[in-house]
Each structure stands twice: as structure tokens, then as C-alpha cells.
N, C-alpha and C. Protein backbone atom coordinates (compact mmCIF):
# COMPACT_ATOMS: atom_id res chain seq x y z
N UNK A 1 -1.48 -0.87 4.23
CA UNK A 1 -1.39 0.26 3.32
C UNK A 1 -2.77 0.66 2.85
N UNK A 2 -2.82 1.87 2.77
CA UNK A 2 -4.15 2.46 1.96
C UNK A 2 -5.05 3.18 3.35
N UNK A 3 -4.95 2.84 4.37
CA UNK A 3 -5.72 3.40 5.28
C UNK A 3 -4.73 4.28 6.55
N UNK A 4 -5.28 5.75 6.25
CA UNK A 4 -3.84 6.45 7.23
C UNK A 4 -4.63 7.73 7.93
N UNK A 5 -3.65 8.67 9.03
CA UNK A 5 -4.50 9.96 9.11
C UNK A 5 -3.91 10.97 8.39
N UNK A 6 -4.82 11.78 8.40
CA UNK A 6 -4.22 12.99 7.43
C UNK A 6 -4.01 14.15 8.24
N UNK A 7 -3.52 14.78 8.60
CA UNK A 7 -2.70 15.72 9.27
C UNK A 7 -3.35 16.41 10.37
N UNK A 8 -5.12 16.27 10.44
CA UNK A 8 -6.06 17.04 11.24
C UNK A 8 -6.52 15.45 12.05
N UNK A 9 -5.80 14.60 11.76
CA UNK A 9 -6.11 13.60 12.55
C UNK A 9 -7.69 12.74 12.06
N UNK A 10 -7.80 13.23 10.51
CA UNK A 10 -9.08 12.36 9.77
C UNK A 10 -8.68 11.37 9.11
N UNK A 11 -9.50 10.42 9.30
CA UNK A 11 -9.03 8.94 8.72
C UNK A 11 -9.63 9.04 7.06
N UNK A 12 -8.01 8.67 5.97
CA UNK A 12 -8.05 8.48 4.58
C UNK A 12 -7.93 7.35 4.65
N UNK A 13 -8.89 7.38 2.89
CA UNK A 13 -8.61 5.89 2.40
C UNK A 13 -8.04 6.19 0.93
N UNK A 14 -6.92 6.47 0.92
CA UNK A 14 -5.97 6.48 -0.36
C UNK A 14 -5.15 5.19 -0.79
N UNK A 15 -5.67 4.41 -2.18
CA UNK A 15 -4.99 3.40 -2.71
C UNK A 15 -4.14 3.86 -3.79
N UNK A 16 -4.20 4.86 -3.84
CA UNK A 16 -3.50 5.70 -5.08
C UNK A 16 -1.48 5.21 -5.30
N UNK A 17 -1.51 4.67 -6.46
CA UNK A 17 -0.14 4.33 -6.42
C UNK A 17 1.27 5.65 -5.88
N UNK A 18 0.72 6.57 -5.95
CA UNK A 18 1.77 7.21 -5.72
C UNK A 18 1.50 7.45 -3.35
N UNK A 19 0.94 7.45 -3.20
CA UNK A 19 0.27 7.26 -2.09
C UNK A 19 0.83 5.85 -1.32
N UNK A 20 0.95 5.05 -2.39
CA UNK A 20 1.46 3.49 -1.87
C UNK A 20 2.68 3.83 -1.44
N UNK A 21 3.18 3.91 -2.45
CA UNK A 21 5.13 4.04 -2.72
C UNK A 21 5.62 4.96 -1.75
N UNK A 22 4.81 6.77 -1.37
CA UNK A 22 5.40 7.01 -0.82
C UNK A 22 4.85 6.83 1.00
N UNK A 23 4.24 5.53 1.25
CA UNK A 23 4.25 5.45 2.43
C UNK A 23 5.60 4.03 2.37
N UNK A 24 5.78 3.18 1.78
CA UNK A 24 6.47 2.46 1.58
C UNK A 24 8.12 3.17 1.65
N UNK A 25 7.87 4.36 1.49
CA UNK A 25 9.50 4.62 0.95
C UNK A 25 9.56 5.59 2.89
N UNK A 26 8.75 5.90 3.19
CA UNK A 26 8.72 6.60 4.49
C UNK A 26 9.23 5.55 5.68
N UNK A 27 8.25 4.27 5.60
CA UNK A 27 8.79 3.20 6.59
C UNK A 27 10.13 2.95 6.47
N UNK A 28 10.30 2.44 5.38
CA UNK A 28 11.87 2.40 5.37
C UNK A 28 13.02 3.28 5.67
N UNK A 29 12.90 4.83 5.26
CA UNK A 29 13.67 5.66 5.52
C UNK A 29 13.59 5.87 7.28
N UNK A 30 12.50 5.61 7.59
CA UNK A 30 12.23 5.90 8.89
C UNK A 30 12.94 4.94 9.88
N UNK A 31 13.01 3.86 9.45
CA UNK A 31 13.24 2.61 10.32
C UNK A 31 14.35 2.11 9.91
N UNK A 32 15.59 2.70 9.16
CA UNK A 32 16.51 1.83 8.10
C UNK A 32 16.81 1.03 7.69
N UNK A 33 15.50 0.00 7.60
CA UNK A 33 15.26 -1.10 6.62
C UNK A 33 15.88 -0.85 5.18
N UNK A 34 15.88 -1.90 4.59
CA UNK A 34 16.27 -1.94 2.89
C UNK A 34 14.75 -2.12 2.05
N UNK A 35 14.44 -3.12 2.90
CA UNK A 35 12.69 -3.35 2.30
C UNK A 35 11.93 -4.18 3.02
N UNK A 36 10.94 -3.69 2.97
CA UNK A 36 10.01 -4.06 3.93
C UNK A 36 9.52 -5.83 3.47
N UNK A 37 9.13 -6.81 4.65
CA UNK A 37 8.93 -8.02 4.12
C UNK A 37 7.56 -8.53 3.54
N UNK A 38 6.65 -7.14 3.93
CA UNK A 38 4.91 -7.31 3.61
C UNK A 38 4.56 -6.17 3.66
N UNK A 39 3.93 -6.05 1.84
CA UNK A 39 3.23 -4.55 1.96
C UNK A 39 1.78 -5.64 2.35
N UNK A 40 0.54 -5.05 3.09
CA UNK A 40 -1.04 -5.73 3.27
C UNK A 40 -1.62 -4.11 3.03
N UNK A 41 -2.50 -4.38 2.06
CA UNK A 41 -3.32 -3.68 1.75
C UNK A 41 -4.65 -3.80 2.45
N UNK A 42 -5.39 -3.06 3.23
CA UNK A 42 -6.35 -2.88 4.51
C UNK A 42 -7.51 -2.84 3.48
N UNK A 43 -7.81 -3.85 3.32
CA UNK A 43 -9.90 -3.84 3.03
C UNK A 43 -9.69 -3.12 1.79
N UNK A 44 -9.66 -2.74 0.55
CA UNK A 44 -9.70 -1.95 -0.40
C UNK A 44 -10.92 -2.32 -0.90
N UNK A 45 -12.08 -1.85 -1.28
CA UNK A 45 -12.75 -1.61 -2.24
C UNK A 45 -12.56 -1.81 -3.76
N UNK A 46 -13.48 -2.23 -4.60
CA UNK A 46 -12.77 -2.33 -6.00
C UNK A 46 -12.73 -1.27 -6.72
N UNK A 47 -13.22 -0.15 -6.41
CA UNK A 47 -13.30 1.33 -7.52
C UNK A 47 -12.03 2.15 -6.97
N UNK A 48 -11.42 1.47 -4.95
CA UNK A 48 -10.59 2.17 -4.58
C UNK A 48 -8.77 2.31 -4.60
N UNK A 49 -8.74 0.08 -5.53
CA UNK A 49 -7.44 -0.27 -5.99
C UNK A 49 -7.81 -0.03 -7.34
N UNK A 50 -6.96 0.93 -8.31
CA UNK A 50 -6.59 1.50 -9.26
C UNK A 50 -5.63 0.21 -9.76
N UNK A 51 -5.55 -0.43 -11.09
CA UNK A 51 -4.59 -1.29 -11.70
C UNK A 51 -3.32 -0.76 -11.28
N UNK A 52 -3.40 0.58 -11.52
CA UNK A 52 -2.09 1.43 -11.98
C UNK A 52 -1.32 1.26 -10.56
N UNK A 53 -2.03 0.70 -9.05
CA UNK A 53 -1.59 0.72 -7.99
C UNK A 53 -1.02 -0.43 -7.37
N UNK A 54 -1.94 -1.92 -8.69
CA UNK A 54 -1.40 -2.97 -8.30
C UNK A 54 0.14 -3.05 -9.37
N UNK A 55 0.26 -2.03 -10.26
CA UNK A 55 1.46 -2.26 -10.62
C UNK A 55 2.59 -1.77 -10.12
N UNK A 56 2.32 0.00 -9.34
CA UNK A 56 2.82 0.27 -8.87
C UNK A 56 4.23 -0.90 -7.98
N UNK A 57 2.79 -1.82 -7.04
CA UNK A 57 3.53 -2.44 -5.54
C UNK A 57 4.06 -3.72 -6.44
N UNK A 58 3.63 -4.11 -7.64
CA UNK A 58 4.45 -4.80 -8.15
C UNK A 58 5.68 -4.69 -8.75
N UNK A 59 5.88 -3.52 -8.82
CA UNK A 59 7.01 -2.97 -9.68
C UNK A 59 7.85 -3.09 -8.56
N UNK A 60 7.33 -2.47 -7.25
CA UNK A 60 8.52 -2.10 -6.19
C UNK A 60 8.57 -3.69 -5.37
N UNK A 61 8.11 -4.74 -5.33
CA UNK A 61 8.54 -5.61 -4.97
C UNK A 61 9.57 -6.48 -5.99
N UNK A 62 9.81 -6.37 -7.57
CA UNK A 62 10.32 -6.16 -8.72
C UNK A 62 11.56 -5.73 -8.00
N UNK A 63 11.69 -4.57 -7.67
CA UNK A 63 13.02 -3.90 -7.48
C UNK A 63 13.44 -3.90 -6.02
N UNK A 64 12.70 -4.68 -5.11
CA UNK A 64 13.06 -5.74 -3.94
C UNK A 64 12.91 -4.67 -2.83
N UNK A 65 12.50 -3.60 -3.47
CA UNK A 65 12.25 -2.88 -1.84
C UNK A 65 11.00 -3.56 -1.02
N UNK A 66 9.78 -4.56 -1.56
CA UNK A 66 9.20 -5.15 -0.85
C UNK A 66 9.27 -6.90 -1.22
N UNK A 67 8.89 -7.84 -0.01
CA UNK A 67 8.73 -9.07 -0.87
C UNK A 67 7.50 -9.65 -1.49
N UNK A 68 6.76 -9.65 0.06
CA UNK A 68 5.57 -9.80 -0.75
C UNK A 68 4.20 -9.25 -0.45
N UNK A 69 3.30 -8.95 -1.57
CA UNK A 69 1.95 -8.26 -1.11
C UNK A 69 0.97 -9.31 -0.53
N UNK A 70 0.31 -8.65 -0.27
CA UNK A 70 -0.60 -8.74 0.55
C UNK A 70 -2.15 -8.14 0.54
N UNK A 71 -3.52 -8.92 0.76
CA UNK A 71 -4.92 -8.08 0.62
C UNK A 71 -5.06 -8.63 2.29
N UNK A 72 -5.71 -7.77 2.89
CA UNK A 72 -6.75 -8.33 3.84
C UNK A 72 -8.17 -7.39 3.54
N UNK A 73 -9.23 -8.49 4.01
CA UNK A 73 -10.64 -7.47 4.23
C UNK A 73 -12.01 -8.80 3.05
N UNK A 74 -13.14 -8.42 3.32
CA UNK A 74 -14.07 -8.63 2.95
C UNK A 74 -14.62 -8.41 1.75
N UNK A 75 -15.62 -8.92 1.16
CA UNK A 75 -16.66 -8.28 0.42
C UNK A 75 -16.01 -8.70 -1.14
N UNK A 76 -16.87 -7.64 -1.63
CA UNK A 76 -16.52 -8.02 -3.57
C UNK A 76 -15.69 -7.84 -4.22
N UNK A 77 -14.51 -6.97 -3.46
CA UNK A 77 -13.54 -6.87 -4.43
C UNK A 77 -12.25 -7.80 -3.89
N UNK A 78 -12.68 -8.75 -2.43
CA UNK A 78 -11.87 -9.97 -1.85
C UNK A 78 -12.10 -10.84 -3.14
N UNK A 79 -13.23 -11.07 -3.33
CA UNK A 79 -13.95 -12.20 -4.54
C UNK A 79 -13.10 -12.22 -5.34
């Protein structure tokens, strides 16, 4: 999650909670899952995960559409 293309085929890096949820709510509708078993968040940056985003995916693993999160990636905001 957080790394996608945007419609002209340019690579975003959106951690934005509403951005989370609705790629989360797309897989599922797409694939007719109930909930997915791993949201992984791709390398985020620390200015680029927003609190408001780690509550977001906490809320929705809360209400079991996911189980569990996930970080992968490097650097200072791995630390």
C-alpha cells in the first residue's frame, strides 16, 4: 500500500488514510474477499505516514476487514 499508478501511468506515493482504505476496499470488492490477510505498507517515509493513516489501517483491521499490518523498506522512519 501507498505506492500505485495514477491514471497517465505516473508512479504515486500516497499514504494518505483515505487513499489507504480506499485501495483496501477496491481489492476486496474486486476479488470477493471479506478481508484481506496483510495490508504492507511499501518503504514510507516519515513526513509520508500521517498518524491519522496509522489509525486509519488500525481501525479497519479493528473492524476485521484486514488482519494484520505490515511496514517494509529502509532508512529513518524503519528506525
Amino acid at each position: 500500500l501507498g505506492v500505485g499508478l495514477d491514471g497517465s501511468g505516473q508512479i504515486v506515493r500516497d499514504f494518505s488514510p483515505e487513499r489507504l482504505i480506499r485501495v483496501i476496499e477496491a481489492v476486496t470488492a474486486r476479488s470477493g474477499l471479506k478481508y484481506l490477510d496483510l495490508a504492507l505498507l511499501d518503504d514510507p517515509a516519515g513526513p509520508e505516514l500521517p498518524l491519522s493513516s496509522l489509525a486509519a489501517l488500525k481501525a479497519a483491521r479493528d473492524e476485521g476487514r484486514i488482519l494484520k499490518l505490515g511496514v517494509a523498506g529502509e532508512g529513518e522512519a524503519m528506525d
